[in-house]
PDB file of N, CA and C in Angstrom:
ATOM      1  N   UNK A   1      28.946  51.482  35.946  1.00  0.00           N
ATOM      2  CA  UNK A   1      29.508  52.618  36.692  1.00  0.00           C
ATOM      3  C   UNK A   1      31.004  52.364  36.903  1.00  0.00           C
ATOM      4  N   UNK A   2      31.848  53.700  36.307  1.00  0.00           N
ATOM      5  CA  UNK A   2      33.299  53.051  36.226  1.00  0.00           C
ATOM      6  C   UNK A   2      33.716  53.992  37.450  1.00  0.00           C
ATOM      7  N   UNK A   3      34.811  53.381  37.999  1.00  0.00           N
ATOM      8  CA  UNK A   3      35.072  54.199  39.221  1.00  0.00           C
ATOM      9  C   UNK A   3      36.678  54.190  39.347  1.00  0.00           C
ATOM     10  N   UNK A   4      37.623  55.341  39.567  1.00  0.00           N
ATOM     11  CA  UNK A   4      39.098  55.237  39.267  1.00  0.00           C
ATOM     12  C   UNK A   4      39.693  54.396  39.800  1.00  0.00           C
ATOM     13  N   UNK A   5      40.594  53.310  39.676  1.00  0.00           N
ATOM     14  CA  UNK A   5      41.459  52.500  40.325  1.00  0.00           C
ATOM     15  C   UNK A   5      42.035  53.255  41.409  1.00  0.00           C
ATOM     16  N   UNK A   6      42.402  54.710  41.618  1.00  0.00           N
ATOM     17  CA  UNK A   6      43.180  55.459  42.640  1.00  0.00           C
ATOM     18  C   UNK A   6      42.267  55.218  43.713  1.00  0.00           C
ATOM     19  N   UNK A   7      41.070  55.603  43.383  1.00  0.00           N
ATOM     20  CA  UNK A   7      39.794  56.295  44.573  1.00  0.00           C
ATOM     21  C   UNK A   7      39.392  55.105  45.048  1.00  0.00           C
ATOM     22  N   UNK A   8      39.331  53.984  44.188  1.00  0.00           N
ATOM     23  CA  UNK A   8      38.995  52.686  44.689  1.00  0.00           C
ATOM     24  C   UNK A   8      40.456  52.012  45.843  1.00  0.00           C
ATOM     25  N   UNK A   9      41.016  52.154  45.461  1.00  0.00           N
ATOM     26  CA  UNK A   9      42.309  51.737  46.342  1.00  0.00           C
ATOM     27  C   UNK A   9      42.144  51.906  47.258  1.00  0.00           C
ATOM     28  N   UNK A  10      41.657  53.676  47.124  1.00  0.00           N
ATOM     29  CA  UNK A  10      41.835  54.482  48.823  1.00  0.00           C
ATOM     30  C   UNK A  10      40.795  53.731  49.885  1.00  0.00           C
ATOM     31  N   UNK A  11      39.386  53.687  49.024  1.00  0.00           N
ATOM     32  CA  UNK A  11      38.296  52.702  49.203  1.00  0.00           C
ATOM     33  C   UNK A  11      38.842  51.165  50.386  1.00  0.00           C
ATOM     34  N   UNK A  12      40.030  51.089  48.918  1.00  0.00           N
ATOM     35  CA  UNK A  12      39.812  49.261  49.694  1.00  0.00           C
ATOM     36  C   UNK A  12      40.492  49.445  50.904  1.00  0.00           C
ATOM     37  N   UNK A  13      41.846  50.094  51.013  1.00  0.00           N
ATOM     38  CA  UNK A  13      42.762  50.215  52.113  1.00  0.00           C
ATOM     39  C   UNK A  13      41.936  51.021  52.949  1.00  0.00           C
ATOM     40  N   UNK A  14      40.979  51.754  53.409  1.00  0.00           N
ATOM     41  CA  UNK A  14      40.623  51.962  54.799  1.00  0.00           C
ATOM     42  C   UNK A  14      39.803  51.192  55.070  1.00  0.00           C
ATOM     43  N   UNK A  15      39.016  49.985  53.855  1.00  0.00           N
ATOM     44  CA  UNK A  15      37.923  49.342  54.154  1.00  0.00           C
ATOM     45  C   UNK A  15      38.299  48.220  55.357  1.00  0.00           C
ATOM     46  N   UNK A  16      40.078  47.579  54.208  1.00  0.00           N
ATOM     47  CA  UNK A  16      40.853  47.059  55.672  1.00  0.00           C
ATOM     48  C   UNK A  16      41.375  47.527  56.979  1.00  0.00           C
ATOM     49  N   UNK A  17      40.981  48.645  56.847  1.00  0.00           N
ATOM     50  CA  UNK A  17      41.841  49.372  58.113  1.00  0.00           C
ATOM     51  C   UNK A  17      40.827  49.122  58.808  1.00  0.00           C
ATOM     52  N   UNK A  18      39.282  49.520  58.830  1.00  0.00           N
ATOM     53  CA  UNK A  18      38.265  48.971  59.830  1.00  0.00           C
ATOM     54  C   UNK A  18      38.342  47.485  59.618  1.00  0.00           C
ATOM     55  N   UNK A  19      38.150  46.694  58.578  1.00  0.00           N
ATOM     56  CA  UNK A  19      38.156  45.363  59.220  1.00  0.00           C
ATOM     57  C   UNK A  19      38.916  44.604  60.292  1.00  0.00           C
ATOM     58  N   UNK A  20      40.574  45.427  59.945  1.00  0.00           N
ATOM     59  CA  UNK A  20      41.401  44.875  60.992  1.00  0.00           C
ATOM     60  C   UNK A  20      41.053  45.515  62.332  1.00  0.00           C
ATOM     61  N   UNK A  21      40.755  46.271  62.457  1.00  0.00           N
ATOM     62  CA  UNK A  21      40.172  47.447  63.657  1.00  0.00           C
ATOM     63  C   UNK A  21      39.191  46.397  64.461  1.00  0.00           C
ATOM     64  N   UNK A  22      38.200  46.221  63.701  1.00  0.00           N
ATOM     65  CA  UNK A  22      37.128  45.301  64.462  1.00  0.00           C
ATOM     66  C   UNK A  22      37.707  44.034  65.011  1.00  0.00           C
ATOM     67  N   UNK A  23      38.293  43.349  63.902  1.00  0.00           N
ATOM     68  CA  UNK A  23      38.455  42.146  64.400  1.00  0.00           C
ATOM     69  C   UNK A  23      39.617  41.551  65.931  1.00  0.00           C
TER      70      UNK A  23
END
């Protein structure tokens, strides 16, 4: 399953935005 480098980005950068959130 290929998934766009753009959409994935967007993916990773809010994934950090909650991690930093929580921690």
């Amino acid at each position: 399953m290929r998934t766009p480098s753009g959409i994935l980005h967007v993916v990773d950068f809010k994934t950090d935005q909650i991690v930093a959130a929580i921690q």
